[in-house]
C-alpha atoms as a PDB file:
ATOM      1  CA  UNK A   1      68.796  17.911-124.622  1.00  0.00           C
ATOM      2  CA  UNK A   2      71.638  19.833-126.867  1.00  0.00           C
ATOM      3  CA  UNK A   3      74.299  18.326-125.305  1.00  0.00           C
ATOM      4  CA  UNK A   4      72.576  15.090-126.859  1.00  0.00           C
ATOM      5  CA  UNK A   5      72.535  16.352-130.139  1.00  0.00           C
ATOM      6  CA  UNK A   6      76.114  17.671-130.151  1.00  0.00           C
ATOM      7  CA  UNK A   7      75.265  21.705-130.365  1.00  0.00           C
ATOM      8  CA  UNK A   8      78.521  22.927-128.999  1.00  0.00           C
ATOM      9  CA  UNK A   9      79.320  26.028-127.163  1.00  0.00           C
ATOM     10  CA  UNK A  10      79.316  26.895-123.401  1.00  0.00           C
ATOM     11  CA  UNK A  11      75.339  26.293-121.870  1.00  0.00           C
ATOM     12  CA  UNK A  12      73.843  28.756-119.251  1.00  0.00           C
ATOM     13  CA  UNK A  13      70.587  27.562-118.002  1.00  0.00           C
ATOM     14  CA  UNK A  14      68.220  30.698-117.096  1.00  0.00           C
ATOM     15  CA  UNK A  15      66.190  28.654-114.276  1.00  0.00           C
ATOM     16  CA  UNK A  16      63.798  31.205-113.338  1.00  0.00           C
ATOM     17  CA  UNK A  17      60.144  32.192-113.739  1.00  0.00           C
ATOM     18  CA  UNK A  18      59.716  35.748-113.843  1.00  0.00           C
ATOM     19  CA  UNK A  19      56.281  35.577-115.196  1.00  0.00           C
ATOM     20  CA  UNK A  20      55.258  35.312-111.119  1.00  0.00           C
ATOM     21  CA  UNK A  21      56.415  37.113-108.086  1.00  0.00           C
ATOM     22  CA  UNK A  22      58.232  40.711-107.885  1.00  0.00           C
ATOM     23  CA  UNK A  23      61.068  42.325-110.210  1.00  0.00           C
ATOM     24  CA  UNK A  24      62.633  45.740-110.971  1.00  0.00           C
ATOM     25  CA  UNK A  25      63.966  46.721-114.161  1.00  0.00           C
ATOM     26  CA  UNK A  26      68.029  46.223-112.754  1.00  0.00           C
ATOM     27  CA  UNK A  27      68.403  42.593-112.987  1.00  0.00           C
ATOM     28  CA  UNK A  28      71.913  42.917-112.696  1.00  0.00           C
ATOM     29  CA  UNK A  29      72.077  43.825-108.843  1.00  0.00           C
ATOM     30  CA  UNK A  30      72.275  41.795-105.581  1.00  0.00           C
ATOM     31  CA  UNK A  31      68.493  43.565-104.414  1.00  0.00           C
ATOM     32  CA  UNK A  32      66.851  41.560-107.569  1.00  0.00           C
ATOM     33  CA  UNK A  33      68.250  38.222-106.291  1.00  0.00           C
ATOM     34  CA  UNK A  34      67.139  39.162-102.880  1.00  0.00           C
ATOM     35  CA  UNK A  35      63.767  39.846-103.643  1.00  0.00           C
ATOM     36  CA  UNK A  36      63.750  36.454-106.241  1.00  0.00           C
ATOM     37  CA  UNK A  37      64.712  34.650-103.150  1.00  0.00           C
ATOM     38  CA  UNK A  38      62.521  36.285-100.636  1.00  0.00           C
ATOM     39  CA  UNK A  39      59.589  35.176-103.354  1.00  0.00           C
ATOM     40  CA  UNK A  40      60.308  31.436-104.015  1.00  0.00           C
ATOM     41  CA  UNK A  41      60.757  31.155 -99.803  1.00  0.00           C
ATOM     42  CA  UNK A  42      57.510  32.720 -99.333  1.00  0.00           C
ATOM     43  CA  UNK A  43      55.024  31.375-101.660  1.00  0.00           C
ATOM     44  CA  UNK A  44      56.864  28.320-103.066  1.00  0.00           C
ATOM     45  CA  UNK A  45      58.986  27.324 -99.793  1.00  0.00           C
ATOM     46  CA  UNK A  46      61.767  26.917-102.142  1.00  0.00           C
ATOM     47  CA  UNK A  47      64.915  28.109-101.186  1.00  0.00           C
ATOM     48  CA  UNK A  48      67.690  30.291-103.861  1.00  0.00           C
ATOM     49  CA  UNK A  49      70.835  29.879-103.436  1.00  0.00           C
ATOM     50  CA  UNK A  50      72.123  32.984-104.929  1.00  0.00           C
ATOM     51  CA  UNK A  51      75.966  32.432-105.093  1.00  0.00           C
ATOM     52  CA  UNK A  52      75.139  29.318-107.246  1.00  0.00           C
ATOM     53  CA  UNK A  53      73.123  31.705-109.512  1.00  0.00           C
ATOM     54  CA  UNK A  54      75.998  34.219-110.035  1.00  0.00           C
ATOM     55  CA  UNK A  55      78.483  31.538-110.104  1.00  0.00           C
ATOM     56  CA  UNK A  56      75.926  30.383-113.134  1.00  0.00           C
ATOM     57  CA  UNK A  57      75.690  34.164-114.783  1.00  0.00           C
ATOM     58  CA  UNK A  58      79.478  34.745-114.489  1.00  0.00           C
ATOM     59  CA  UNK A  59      79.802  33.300-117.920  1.00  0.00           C
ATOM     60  CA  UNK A  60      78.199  36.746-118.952  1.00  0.00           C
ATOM     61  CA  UNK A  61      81.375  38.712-117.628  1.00  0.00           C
ATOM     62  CA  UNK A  62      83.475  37.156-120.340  1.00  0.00           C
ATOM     63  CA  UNK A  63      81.673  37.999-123.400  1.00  0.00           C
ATOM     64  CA  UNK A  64      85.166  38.528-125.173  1.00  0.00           C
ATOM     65  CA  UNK A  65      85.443  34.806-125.469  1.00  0.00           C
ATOM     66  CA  UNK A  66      82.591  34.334-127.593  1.00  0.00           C
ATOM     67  CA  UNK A  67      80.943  34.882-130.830  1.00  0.00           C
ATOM     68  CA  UNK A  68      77.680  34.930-130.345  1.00  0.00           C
ATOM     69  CA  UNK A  69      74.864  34.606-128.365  1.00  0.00           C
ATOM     70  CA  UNK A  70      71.829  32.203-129.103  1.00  0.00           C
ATOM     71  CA  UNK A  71      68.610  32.064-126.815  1.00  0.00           C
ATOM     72  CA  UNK A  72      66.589  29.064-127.254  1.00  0.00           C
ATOM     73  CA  UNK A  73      62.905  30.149-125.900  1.00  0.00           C
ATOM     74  CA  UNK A  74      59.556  28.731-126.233  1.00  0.00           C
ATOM     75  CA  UNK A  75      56.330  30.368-127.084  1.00  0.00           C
ATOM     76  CA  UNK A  76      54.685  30.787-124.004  1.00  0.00           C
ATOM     77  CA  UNK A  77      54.297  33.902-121.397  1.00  0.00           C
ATOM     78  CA  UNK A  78      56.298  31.676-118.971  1.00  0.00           C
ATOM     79  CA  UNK A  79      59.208  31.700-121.758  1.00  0.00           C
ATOM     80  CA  UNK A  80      58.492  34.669-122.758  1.00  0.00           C
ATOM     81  CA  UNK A  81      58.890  36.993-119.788  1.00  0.00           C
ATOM     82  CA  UNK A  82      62.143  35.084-118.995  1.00  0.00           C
ATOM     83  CA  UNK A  83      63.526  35.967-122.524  1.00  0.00           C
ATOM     84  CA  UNK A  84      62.653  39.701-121.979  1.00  0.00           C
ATOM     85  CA  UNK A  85      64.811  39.155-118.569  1.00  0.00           C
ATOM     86  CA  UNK A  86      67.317  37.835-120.155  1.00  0.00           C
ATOM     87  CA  UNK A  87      67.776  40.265-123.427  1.00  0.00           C
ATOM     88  CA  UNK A  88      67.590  42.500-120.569  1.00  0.00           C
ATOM     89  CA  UNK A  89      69.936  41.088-118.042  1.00  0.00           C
ATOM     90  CA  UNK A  90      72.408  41.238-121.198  1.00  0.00           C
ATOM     91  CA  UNK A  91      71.857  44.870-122.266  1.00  0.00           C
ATOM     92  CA  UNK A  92      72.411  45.822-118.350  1.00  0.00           C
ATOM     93  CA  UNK A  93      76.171  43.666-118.552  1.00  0.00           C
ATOM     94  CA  UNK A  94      76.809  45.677-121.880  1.00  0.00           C
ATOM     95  CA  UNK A  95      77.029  42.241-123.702  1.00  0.00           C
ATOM     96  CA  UNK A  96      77.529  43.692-127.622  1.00  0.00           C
ATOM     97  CA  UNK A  97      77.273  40.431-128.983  1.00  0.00           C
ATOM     98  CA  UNK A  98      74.893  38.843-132.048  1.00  0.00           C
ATOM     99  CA  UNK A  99      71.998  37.795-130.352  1.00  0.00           C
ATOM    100  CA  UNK A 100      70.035  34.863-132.510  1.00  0.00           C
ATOM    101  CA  UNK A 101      66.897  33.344-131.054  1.00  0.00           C
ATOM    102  CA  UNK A 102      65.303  29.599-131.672  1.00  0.00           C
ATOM    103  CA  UNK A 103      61.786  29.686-130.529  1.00  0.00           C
ATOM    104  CA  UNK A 104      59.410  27.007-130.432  1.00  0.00           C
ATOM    105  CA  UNK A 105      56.264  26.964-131.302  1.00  0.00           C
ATOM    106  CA  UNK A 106      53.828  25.623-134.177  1.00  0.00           C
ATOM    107  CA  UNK A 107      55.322  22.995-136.645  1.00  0.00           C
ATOM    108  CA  UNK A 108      54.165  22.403-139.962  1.00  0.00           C
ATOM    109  CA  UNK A 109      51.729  19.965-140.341  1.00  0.00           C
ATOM    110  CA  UNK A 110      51.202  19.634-136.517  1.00  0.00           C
ATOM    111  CA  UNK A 111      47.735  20.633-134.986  1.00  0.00           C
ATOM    112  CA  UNK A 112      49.190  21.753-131.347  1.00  0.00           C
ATOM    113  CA  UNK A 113      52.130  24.199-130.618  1.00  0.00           C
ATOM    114  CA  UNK A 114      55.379  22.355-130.035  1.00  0.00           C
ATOM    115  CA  UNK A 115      58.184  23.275-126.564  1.00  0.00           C
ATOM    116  CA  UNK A 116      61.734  22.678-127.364  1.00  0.00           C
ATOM    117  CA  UNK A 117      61.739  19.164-125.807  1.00  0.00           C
ATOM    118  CA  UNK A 118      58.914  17.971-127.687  1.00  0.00           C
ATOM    119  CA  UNK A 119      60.637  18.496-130.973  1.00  0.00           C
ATOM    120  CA  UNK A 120      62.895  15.368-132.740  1.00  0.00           C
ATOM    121  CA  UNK A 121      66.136  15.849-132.868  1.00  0.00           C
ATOM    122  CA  UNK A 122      65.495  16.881-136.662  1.00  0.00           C
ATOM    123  CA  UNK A 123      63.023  19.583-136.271  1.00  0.00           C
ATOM    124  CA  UNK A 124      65.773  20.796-133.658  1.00  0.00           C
ATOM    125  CA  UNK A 125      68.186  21.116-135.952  1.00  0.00           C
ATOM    126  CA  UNK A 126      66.126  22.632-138.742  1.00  0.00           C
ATOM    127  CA  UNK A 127      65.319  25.265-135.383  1.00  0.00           C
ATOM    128  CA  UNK A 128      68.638  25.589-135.198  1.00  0.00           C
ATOM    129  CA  UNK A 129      69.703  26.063-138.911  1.00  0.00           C
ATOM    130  CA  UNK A 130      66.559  28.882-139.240  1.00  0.00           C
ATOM    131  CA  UNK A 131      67.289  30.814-135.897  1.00  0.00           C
ATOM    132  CA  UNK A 132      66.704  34.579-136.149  1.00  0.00           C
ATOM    133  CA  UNK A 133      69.282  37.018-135.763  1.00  0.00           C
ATOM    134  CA  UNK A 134      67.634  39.693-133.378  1.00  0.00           C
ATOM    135  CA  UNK A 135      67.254  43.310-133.926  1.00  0.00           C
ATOM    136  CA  UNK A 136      68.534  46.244-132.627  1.00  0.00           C
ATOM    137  CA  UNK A 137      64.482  47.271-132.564  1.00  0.00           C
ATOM    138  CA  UNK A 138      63.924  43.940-131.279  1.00  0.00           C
ATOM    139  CA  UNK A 139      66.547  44.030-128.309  1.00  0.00           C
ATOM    140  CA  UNK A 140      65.211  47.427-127.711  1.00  0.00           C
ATOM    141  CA  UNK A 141      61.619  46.577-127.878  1.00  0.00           C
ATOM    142  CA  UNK A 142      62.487  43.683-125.284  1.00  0.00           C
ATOM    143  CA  UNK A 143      64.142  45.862-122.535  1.00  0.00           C
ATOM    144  CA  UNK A 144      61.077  48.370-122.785  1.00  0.00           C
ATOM    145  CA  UNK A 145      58.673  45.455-122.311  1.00  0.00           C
ATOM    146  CA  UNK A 146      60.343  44.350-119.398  1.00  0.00           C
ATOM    147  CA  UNK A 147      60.906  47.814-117.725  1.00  0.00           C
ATOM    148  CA  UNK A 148      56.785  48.098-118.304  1.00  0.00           C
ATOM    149  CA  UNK A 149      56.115  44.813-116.706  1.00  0.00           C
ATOM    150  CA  UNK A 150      58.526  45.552-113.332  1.00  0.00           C
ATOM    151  CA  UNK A 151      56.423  48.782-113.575  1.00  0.00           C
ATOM    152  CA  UNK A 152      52.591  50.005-112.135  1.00  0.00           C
ATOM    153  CA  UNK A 153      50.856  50.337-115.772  1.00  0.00           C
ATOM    154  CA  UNK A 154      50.481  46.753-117.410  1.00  0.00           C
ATOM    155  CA  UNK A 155      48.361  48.609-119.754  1.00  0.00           C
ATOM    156  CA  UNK A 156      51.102  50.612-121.205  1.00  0.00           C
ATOM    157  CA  UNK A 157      51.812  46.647-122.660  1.00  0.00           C
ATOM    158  CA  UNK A 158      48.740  46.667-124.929  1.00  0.00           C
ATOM    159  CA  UNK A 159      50.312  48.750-128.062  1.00  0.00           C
ATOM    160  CA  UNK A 160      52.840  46.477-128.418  1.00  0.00           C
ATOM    161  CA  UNK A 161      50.119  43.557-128.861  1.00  0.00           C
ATOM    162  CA  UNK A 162      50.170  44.925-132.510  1.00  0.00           C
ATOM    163  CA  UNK A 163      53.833  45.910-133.182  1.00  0.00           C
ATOM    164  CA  UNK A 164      55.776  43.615-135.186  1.00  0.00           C
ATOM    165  CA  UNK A 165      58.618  41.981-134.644  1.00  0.00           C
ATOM    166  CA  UNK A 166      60.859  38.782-134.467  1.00  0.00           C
ATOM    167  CA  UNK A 167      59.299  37.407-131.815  1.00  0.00           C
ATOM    168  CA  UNK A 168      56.274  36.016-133.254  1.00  0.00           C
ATOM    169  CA  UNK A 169      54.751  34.971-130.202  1.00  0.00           C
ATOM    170  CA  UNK A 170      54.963  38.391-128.353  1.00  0.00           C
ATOM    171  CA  UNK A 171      51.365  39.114-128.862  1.00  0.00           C
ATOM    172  CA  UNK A 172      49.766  36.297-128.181  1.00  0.00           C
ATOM    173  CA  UNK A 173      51.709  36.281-124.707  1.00  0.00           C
ATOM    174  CA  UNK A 174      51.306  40.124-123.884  1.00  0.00           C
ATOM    175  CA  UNK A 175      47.627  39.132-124.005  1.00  0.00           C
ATOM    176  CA  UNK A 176      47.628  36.332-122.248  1.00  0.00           C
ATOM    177  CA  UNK A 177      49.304  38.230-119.309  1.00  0.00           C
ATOM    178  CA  UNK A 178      46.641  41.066-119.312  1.00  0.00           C
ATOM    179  CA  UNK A 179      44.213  37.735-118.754  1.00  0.00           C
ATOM    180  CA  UNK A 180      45.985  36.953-115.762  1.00  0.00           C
ATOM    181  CA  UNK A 181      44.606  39.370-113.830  1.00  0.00           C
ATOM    182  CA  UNK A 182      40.943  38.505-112.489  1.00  0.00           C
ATOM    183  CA  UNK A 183      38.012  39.325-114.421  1.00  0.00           C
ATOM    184  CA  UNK A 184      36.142  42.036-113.517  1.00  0.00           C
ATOM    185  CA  UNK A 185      32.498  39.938-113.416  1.00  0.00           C
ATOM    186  CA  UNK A 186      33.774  36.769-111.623  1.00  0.00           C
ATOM    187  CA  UNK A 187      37.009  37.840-110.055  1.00  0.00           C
ATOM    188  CA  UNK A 188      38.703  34.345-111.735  1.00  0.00           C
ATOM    189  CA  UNK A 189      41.393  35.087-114.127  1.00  0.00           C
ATOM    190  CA  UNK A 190      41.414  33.060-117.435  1.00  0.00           C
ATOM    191  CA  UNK A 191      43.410  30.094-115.675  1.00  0.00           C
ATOM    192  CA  UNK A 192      41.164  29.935-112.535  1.00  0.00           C
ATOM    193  CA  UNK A 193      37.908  29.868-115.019  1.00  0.00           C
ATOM    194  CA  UNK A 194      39.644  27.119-116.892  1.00  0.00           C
ATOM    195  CA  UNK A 195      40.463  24.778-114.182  1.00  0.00           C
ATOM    196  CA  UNK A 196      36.973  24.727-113.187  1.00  0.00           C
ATOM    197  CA  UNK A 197      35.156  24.505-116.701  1.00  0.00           C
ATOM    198  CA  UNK A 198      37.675  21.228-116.649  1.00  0.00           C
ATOM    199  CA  UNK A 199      35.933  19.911-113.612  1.00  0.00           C
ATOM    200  CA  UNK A 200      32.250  21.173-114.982  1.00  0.00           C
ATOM    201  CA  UNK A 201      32.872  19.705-118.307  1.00  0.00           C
ATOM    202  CA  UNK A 202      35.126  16.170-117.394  1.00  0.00           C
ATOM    203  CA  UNK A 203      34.648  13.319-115.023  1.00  0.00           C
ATOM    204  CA  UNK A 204      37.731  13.923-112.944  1.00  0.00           C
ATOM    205  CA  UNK A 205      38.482  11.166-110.102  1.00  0.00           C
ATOM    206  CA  UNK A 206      41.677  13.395-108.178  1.00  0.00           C
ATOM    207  CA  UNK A 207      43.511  16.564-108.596  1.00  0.00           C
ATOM    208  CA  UNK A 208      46.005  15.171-109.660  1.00  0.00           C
ATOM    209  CA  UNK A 209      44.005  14.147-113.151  1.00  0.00           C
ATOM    210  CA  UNK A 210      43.037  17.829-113.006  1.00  0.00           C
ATOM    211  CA  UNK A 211      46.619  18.679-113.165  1.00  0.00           C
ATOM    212  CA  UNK A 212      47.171  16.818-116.162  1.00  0.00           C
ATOM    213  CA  UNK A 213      44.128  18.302-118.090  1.00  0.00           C
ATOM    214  CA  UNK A 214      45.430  21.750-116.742  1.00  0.00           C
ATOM    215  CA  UNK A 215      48.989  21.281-118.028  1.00  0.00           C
ATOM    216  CA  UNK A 216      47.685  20.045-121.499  1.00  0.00           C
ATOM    217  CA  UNK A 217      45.264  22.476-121.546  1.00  0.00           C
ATOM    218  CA  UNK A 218      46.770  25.963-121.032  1.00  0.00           C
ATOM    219  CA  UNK A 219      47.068  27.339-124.431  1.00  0.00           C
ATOM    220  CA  UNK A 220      49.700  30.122-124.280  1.00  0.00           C
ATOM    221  CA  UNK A 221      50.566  29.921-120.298  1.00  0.00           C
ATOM    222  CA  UNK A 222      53.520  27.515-120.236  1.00  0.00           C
ATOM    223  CA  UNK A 223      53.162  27.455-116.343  1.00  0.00           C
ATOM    224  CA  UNK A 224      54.295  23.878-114.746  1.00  0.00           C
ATOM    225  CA  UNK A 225      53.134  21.540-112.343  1.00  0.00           C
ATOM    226  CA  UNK A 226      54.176  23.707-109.082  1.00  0.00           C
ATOM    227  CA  UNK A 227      52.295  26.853-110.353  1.00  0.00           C
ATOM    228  CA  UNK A 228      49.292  24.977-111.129  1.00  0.00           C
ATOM    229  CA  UNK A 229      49.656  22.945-108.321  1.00  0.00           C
ATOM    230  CA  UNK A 230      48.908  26.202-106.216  1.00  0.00           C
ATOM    231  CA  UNK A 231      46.457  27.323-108.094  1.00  0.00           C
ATOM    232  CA  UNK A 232      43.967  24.509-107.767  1.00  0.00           C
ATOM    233  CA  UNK A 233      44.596  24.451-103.974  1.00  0.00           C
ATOM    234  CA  UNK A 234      43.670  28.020-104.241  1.00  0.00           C
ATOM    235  CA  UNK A 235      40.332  27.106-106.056  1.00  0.00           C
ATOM    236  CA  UNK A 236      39.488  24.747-103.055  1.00  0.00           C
ATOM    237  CA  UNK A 237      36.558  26.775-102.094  1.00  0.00           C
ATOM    238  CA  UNK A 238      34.912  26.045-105.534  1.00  0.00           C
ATOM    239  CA  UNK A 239      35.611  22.130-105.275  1.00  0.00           C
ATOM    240  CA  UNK A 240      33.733  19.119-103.898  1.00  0.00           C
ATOM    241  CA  UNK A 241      36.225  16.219-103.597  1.00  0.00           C
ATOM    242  CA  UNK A 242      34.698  12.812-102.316  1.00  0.00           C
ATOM    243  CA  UNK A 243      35.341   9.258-103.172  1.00  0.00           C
ATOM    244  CA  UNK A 244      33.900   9.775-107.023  1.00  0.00           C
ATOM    245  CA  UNK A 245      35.895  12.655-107.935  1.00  0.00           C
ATOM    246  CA  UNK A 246      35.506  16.040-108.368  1.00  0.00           C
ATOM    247  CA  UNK A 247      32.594  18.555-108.868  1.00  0.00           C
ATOM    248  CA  UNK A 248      31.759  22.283-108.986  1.00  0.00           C
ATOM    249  CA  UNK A 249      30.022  23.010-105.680  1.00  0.00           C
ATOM    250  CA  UNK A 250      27.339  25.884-105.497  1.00  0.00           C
ATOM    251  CA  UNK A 251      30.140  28.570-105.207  1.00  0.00           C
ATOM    252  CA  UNK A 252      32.112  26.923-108.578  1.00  0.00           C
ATOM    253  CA  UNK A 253      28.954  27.429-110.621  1.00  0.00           C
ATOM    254  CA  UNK A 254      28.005  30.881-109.408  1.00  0.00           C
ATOM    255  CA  UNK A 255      31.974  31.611-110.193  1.00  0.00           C
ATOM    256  CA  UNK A 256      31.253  30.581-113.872  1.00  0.00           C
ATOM    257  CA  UNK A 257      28.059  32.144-114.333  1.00  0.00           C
ATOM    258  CA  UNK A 258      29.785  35.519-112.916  1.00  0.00           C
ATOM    259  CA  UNK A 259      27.073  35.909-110.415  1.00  0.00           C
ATOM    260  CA  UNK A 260      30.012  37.307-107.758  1.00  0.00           C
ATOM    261  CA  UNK A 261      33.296  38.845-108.146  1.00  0.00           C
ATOM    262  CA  UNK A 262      35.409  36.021-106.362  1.00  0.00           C
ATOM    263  CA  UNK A 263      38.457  38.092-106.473  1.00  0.00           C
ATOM    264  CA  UNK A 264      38.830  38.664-102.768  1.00  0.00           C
ATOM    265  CA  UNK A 265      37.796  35.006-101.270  1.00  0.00           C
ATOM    266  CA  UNK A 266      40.143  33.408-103.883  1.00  0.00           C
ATOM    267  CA  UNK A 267      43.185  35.706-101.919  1.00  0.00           C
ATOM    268  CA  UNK A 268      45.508  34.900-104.604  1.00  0.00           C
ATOM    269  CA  UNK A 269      47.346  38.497-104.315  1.00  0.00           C
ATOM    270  CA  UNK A 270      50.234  36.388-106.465  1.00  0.00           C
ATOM    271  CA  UNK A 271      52.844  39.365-107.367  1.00  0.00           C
ATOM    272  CA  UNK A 272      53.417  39.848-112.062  1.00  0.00           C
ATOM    273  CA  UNK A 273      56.403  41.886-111.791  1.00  0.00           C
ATOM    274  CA  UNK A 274      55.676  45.249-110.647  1.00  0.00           C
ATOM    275  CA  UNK A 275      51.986  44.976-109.656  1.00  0.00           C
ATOM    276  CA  UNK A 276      50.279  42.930-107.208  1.00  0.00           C
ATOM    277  CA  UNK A 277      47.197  40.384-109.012  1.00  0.00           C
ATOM    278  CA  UNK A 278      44.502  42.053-106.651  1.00  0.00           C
ATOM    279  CA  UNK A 279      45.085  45.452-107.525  1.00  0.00           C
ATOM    280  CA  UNK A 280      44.136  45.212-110.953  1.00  0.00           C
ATOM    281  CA  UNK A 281      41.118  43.551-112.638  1.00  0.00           C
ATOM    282  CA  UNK A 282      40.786  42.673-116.722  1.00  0.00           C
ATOM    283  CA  UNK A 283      37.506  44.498-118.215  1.00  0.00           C
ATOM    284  CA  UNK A 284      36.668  42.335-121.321  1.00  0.00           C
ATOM    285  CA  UNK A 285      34.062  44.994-122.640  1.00  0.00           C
ATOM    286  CA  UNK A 286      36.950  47.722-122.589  1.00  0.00           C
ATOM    287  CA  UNK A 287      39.962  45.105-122.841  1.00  0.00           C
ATOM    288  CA  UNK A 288      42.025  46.529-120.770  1.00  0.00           C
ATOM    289  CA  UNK A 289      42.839  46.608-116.891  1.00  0.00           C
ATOM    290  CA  UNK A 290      40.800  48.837-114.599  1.00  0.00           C
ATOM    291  CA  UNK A 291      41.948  49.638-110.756  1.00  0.00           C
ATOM    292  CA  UNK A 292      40.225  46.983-108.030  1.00  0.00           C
ATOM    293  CA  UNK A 293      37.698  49.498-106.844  1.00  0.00           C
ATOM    294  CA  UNK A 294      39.322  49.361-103.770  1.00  0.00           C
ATOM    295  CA  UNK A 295      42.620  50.953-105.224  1.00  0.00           C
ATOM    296  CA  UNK A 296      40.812  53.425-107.395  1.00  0.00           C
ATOM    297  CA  UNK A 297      41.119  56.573-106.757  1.00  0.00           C
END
């Protein structure tokens, strides 16, 4: 996409998604590769090859040859989380560089938030021409969110829902995360609940259709077609499937009407950083996370 539009400069591709599976704060170490791989083998069956990665993040050891750094994001938790990764990973190598960011996002006069590759190449380079120098507050503000997510308290993340700063999506990601968690009525986090007010609410023939509508319909998620993928096979126990599409079955409308906590039968104990999905569950009421009673103590 830039080398299209004749942006020059060395490219490193961050091809990650930390927003799912296990991290600790040190980036920068063999034992966070390890424990990357270990996650994409288990739950993705995709296999890391890790010498390709640090052959990737070498160009990070040679920050004498450049100028500057510039991190184009979007404005989604799946973007987001990598970003915080990233500004960390760089703090961690001691990179003292200018750090400018181009984020994505909402676009005048357009009704629906925008990713990178859905801009023209003009509203690129008018990105490109307004990118944001980063802070040292903002850099800083960064590495602490990421050393709370690889930790046990995602609550610790809700003052910073409210703190300004150059990343003008922050909040509205931070919050989406906490949703991530299941609800403590249902057990269905916001994206499970979502998926199957789709099916209640459309005439879907496959789920594959409900993959689209998912995709289109995920508001500040960013997650792609392999995440989602798993998902819906996860909601399987909600779903009828026959030869005229899909429905809710008894189970998908007692989900919605929160008339069982669903949490344990769905089994998705998906790892966000430093805490494990099942351990947690999101209280609307008191809008913030509460231990699984299981876990309390």
């Amino acid at each position: 996409m830039l080398q299209d539009l004749d942006f020059t400069g060395d490219i490193l591709t961050w091809e990650e998604m930390l927003c799912e599976g296990p991290t600790i704060s040190n980036i920068n170490s063999d034992k966070f590769l390890k424990l990357r791989a270990s996650f994409f083998s288990s739950f993705y069956d995709i296999d890391l090859n890790i010498e390709e990665i640090k052959s990737e993040l070498d160009l990070l050891n040679h920050p004498d040859i450049y100028s500057e750094i510039i991190l184009w994001f979007e404005y989604d938790l799946f973007c987001h989380i990598n970003m915080i990764g990233v500004i960390t990973l760089l703090h961690q190598k001691k990179v003292k560089l200018p750090i400018y960011l181009v984020s994505s996002g909402r676009i005048e006069g357009e009704k629906n938030l925008k990713g990178l590759t859905e801009l023209t190449p003009n509203q690129l380079n008018n990105h490109f021409k307004n990118k944001i120098e980063l802070a040292e507050e903002d850099l800083e503000l960064a590495i602490t969110l990421w050393d709370i997510y690889c930790g046990k308290d995602h609550n610790l993340l809700k003052p910073y829902i409210i703190k300004g700063s150059n990343f003008k999506y922050m909040s509205n990601c931070l919050k989406a995360h906490l949703e991530r968690f299941p609800d403590s009525i249902s057990g269905l986090n916001i994206l499970e609940k979502n998926l199957l007010e789709i099916i209640k609410n459309n005439d879907l023939k496959s789920k594959n259709q409900l993959l689209g509508y998912a995709l289109n319909y995920q508001g500040y998620y960013g997650y792609g077609d392999t995440q989602f993928e798993r998902i819906i096979n996860k909601l399987s126990l909600f779903i009828s499937e026959d030869e005229h599409g899909l429905t809710l079955n008894r189970l998908g409308h007692e989900a919605l009407i929160g008339q069982h906590n669903f949490a344990s039968e769905l089994n998705n104990n998906i790892e966000f950083g430093g805490v494990f999905k099942l351990d947690f569950q999101f209280n609307k009421q008191q809008n913030k996370l509460i231990k699984t009673i299981k876990n309390a103590h």
